[in-house]
N, C-alpha and C. Protein backbone atom coordinates (compact mmCIF):
# COMPACT_ATOMS: atom_id res chain seq x y z
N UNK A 1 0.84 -1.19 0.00
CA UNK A 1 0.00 0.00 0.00
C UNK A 1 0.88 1.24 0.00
N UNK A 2 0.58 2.28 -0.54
CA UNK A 2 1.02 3.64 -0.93
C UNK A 2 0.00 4.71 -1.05
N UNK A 3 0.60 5.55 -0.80
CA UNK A 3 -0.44 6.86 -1.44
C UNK A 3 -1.04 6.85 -2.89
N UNK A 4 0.42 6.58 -3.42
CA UNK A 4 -0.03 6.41 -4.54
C UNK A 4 -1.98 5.73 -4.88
N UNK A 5 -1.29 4.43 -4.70
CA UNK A 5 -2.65 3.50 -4.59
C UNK A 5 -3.96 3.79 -3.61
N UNK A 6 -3.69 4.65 -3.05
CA UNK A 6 -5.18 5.27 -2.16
C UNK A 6 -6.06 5.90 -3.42
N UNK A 7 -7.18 5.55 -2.88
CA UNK A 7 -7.97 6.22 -3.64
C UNK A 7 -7.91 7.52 -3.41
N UNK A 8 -8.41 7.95 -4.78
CA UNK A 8 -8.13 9.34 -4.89
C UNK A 8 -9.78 10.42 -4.47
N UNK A 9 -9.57 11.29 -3.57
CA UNK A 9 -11.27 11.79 -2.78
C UNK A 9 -11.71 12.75 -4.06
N UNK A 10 -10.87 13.33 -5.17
CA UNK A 10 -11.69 13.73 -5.87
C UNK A 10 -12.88 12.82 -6.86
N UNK A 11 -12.16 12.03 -6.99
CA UNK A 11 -13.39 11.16 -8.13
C UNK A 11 -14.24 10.41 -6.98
N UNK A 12 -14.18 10.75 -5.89
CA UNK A 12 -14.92 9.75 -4.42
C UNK A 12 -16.24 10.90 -4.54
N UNK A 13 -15.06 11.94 -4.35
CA UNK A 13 -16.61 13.14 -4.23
C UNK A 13 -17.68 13.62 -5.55
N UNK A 14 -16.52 13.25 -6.85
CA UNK A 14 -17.86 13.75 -7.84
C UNK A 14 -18.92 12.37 -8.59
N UNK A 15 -18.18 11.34 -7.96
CA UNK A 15 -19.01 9.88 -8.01
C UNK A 15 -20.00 10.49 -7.21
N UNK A 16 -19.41 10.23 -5.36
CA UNK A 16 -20.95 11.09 -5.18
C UNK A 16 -22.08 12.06 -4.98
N UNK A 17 -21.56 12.74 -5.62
CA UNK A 17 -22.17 14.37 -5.95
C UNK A 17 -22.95 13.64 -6.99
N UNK A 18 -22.83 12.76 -8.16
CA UNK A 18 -23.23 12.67 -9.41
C UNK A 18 -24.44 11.17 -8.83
N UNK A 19 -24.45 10.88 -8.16
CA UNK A 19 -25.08 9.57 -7.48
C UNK A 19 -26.36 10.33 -7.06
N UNK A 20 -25.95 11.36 -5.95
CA UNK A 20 -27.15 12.01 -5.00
C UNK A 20 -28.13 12.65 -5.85
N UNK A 21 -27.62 13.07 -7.43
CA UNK A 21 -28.28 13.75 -8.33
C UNK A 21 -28.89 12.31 -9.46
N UNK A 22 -28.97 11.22 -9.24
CA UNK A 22 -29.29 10.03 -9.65
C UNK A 22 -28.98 9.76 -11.07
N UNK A 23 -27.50 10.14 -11.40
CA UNK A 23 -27.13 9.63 -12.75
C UNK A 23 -26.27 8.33 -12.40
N UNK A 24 -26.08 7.47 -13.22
CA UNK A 24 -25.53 6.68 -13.14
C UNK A 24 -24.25 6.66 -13.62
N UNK A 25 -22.76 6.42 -12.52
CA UNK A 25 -21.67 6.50 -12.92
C UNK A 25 -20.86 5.58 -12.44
N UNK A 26 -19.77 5.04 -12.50
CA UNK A 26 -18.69 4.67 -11.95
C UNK A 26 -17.38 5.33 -12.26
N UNK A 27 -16.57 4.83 -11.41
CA UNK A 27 -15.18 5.29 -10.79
C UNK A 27 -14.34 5.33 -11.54
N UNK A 28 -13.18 5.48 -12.31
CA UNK A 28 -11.84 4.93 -12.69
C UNK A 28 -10.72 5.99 -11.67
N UNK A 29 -10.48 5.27 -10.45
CA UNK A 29 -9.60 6.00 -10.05
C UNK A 29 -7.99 6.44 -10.24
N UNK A 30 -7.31 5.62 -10.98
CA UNK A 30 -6.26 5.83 -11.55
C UNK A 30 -6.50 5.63 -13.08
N UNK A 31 -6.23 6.46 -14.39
CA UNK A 31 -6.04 6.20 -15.51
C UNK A 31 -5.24 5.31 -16.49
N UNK A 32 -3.81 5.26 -15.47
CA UNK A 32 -2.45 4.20 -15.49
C UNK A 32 -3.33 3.00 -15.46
N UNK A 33 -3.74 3.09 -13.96
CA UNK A 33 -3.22 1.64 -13.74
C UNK A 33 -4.69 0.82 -13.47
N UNK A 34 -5.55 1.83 -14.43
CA UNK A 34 -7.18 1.14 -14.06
C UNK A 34 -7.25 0.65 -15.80
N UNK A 35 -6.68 0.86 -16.85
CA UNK A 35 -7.53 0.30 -18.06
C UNK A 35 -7.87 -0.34 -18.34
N UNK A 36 -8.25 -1.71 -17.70
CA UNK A 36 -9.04 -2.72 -18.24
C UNK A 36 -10.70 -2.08 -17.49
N UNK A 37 -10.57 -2.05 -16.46
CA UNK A 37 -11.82 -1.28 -15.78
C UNK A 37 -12.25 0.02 -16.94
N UNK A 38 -11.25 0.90 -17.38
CA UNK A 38 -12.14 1.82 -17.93
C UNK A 38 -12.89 1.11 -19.58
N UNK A 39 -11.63 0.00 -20.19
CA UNK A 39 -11.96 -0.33 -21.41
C UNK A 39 -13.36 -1.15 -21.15
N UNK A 40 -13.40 -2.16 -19.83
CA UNK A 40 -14.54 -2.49 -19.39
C UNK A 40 -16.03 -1.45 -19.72
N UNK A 41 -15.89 -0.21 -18.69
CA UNK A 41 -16.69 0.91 -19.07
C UNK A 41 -17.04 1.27 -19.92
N UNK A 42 -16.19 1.84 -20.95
CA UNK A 42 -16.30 2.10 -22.32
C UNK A 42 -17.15 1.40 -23.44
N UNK A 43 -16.68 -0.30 -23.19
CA UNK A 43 -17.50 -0.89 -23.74
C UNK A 43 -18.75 -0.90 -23.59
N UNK A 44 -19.99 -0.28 -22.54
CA UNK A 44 -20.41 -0.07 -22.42
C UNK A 44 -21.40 0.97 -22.87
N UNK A 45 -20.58 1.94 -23.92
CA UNK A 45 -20.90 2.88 -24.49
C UNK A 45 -21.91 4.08 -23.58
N UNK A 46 -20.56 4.39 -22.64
CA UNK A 46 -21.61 5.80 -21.78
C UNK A 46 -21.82 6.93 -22.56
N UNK A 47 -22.46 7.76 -21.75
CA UNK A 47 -22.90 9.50 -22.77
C UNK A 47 -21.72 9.50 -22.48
N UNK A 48 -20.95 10.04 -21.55
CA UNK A 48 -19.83 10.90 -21.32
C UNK A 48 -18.67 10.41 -20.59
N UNK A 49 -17.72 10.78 -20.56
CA UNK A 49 -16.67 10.76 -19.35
C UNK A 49 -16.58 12.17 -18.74
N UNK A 50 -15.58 12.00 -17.49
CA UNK A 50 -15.49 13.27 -16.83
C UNK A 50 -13.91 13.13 -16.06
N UNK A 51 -13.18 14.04 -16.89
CA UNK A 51 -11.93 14.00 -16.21
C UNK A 51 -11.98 15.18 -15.02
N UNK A 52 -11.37 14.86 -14.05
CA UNK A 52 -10.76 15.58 -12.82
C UNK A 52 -8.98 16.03 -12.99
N UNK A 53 -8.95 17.37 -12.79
CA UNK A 53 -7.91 17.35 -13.39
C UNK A 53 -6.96 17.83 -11.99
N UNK A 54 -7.41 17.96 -10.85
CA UNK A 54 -6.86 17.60 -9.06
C UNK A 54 -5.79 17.27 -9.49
N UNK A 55 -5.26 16.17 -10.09
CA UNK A 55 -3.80 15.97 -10.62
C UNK A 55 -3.00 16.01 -11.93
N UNK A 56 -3.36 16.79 -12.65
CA UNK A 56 -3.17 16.80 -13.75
C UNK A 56 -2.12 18.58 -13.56
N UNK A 57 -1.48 18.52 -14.11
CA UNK A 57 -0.15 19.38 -13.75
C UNK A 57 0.01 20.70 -15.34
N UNK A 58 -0.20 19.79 -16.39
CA UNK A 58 0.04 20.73 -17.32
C UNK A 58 -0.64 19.73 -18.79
N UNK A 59 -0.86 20.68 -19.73
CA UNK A 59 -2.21 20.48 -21.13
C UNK A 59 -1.31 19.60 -21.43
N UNK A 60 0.22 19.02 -21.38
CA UNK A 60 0.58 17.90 -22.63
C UNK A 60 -0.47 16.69 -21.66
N UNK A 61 0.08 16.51 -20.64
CA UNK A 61 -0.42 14.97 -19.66
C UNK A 61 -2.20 14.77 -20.16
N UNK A 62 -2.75 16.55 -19.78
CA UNK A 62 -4.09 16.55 -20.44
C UNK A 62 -4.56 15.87 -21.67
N UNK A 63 -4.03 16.32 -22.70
CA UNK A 63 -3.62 16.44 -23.81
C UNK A 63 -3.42 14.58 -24.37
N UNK A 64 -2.63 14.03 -23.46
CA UNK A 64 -2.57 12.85 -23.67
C UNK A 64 -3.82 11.37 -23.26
N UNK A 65 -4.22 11.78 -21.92
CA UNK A 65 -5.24 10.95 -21.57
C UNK A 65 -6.24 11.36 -22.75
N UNK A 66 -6.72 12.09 -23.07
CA UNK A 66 -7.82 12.44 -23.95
C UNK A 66 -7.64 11.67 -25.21
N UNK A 67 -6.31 11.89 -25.86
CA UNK A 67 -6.12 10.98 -27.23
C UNK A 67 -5.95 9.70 -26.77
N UNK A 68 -5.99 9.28 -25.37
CA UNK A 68 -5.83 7.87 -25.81
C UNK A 68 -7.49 7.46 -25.36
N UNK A 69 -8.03 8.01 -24.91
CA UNK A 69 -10.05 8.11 -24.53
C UNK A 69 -10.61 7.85 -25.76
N UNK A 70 -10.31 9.36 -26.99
CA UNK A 70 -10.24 9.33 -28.34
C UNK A 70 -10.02 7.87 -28.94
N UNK A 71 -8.92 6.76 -28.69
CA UNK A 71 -8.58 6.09 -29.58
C UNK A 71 -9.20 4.95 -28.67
N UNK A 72 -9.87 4.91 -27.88
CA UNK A 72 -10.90 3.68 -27.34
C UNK A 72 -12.21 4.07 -27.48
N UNK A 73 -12.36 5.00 -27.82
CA UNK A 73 -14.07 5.35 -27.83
C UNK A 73 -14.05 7.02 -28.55
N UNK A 74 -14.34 6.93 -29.63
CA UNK A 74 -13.76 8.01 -30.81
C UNK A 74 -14.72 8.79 -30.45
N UNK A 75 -16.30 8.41 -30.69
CA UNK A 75 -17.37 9.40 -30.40
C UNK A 75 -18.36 9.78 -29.07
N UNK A 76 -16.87 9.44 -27.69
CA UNK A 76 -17.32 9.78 -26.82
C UNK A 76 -17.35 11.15 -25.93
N UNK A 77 -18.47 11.95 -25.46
CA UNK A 77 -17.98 13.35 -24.38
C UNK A 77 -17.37 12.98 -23.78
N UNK A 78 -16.52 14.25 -23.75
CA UNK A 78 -15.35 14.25 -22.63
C UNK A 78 -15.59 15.41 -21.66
N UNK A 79 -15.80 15.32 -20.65
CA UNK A 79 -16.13 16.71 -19.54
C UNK A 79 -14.67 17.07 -18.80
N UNK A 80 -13.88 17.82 -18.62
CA UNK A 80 -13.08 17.90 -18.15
C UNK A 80 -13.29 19.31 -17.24
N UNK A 81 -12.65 19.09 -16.27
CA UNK A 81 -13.07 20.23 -14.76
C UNK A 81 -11.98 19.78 -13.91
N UNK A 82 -11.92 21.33 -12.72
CA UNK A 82 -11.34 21.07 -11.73
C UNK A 82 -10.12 21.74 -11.72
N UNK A 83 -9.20 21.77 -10.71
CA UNK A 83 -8.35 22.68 -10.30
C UNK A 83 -7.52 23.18 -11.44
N UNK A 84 -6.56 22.48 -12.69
CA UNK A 84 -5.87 22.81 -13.39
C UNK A 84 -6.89 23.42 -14.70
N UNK A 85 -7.91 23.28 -14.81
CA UNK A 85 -8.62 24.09 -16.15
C UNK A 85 -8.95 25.27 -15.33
N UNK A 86 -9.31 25.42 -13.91
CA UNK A 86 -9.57 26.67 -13.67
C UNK A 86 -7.86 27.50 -13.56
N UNK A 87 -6.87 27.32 -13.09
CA UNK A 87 -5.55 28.02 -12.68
C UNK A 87 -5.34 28.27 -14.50
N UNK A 88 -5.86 27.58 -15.30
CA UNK A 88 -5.61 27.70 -16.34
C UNK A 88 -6.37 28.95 -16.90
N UNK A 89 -7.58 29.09 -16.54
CA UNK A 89 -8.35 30.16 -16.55
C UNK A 89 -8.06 31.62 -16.02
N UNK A 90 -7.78 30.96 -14.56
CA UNK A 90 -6.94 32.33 -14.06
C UNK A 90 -5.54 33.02 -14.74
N UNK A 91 -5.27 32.53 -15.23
CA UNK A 91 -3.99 32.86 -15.66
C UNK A 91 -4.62 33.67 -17.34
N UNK A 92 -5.50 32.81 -17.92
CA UNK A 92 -5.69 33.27 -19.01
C UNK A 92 -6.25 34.57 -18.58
N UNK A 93 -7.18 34.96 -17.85
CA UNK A 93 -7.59 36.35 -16.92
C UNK A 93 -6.50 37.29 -16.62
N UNK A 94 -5.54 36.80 -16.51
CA UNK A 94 -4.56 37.89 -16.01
C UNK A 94 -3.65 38.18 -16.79
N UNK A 95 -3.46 37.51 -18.09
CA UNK A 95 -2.34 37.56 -18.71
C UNK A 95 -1.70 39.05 -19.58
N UNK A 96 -2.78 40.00 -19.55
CA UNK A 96 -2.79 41.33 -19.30
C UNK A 96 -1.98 42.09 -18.66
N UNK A 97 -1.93 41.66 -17.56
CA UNK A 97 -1.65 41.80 -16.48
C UNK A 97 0.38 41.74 -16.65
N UNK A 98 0.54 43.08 -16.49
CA UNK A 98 2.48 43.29 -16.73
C UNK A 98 3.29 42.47 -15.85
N UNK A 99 4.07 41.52 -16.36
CA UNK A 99 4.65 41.03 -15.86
C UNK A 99 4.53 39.43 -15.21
N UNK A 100 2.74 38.84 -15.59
CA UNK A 100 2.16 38.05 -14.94
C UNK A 100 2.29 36.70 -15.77
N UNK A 101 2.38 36.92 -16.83
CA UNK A 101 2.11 36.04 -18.14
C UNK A 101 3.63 35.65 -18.65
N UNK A 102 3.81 34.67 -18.95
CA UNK A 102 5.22 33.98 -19.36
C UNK A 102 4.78 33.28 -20.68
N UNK A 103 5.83 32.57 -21.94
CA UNK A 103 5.69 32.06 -22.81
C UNK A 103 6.35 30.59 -22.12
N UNK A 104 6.56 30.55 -21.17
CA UNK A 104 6.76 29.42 -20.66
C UNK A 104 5.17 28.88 -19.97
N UNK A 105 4.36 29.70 -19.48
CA UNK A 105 3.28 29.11 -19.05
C UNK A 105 2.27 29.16 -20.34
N UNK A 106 2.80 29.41 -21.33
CA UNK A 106 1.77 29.00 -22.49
C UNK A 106 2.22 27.27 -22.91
N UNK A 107 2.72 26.57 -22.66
CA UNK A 107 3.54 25.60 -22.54
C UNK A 107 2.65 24.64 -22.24
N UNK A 108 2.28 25.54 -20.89
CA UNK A 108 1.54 23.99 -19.69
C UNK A 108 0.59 24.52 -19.35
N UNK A 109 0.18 25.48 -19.98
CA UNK A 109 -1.89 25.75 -18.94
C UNK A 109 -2.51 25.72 -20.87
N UNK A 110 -4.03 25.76 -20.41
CA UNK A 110 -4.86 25.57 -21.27
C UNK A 110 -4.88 26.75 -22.30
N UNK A 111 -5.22 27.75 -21.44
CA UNK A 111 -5.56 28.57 -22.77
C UNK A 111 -4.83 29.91 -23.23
């Protein structure tokens, strides 16, 4: 056991945020090291997925789970939310802003 391997409380909490509102969802708590569980899912053909991006650091890593979502399920939604699309936001808000904005953080935030 590791941290690593703990479940992770963001997808705990929007599993059940998304439960109490009576849609039907399940978990993939790691992306690594869950894909037979998600290819399981998939096969299934849901409306949507919903990435949490709590750990997601910068748009390539983004960038990558999505094309490989893309190449298991081509015509599926993808919802993506959460701490790094908003800092990504903030930043796009401020980038005005003298001195605030780098061509290095065009690199690794969204927009």
């Amino acid at each position: 056991m590791s941290w690593e391997s703990a479940p992770k409380l963001n997808g705990i909490y929007l599993y059940n945020n998304l439960r109490k509102h009576h849609f039907k969802v399940a978990l993939v708590n790691d992306f690594l090291t869950d894909q037979d569980k998600l290819k399981s899912l998939l096969s299934r053909t849901p409306l949507s997925i919903i990435i949490s991006t709590t750990f997601i650091f910068n748009k390539k890593s983004l960038h990558k789970i999505i094309a490989d979502i893309r190449e298991m399920a081509p015509d599926i939604k993808i919802i993506v939310g959460g701490p790094f699309v908003y800092f990504s936001y903030l930043l796009q808000y401020r980038c005005r802003e003298p001195d605030y904005f780098s061509d290095h953080d065009a690199d690794d935030f969204l927009f």
